[in-house]
C-alpha atoms as a PDB file:
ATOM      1  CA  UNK A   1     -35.395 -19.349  -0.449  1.00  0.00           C
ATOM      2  CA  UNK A   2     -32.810 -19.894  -3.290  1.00  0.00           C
ATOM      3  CA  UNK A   3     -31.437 -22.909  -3.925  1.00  0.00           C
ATOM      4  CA  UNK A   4     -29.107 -24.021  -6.364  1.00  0.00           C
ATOM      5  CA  UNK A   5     -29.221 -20.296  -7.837  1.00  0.00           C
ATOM      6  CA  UNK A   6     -32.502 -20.455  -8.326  1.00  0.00           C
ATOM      7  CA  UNK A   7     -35.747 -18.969  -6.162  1.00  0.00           C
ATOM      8  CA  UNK A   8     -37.349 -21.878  -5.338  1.00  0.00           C
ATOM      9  CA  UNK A   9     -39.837 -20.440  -2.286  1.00  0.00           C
ATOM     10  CA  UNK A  10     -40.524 -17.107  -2.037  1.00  0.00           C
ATOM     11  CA  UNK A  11     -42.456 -14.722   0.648  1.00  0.00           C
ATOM     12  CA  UNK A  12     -42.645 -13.538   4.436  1.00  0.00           C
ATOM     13  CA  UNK A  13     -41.134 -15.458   7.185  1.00  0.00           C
ATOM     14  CA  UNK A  14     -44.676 -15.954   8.172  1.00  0.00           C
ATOM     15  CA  UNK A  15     -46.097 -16.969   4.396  1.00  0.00           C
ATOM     16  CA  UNK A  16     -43.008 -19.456   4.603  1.00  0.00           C
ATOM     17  CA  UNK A  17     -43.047 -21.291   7.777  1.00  0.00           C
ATOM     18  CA  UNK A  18     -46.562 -22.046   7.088  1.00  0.00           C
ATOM     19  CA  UNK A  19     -46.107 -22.973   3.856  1.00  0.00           C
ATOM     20  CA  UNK A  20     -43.852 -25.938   5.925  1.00  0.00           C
ATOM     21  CA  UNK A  21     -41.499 -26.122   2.505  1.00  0.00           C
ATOM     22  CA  UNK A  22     -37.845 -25.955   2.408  1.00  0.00           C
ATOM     23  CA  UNK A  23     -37.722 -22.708   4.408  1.00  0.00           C
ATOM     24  CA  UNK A  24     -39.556 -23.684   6.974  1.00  0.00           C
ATOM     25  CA  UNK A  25     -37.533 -27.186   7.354  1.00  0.00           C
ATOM     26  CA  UNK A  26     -33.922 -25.097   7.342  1.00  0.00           C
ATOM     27  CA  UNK A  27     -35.862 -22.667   9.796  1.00  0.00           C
ATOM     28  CA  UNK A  28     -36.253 -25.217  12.157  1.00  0.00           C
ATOM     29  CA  UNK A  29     -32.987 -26.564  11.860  1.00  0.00           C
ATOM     30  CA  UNK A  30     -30.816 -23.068  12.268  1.00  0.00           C
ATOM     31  CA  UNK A  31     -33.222 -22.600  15.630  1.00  0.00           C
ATOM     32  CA  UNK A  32     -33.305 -26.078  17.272  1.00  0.00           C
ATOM     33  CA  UNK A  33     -36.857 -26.571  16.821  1.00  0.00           C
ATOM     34  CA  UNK A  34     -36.265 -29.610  14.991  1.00  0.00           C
ATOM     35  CA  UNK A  35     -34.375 -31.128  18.123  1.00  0.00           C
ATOM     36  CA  UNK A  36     -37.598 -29.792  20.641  1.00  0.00           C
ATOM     37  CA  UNK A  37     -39.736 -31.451  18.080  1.00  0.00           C
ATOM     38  CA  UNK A  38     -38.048 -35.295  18.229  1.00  0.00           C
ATOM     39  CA  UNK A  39     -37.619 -34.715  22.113  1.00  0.00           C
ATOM     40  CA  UNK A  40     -41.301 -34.527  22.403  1.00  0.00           C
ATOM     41  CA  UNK A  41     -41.737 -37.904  19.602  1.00  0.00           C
ATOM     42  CA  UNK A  42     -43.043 -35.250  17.037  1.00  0.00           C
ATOM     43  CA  UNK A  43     -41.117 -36.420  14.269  1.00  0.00           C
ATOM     44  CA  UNK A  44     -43.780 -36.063  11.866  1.00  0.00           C
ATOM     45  CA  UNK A  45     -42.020 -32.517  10.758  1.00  0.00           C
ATOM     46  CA  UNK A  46     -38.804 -33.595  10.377  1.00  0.00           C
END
C-alpha cells in the first residue's frame, strides 16, 4: 500500500486484510463490504 509516495503496508492480499490496516480498510471500501458490514450494525470495522 503506498501512500503519499511512500510504502506504508506491504505484503499479500491475504497478509494485508488480516493485518486490518489501511489496505484492508480501502479493500473494503472498493468491494462494498464496508456497506454489508453497517447493514448488519457491525460498525466496529469501519
Amino acid at each position: 500500500m503506498i501512500e503519499g509516495g511512500r510504502v506504508v503496508e506491504r505484503g499479500s492480499h491475504e497478509t494485508l486484510l488480516a493485518a486490518d490496516g489501511r489496505y484492508a480498510a480501502q479493500w473494503r471500501v472498493q468491494t462494498g463490504a464496508l456497506m454489508a458490514d453497517l447493514a448488519e450494525g457491525d460498525a466496529t470495522r469501519a
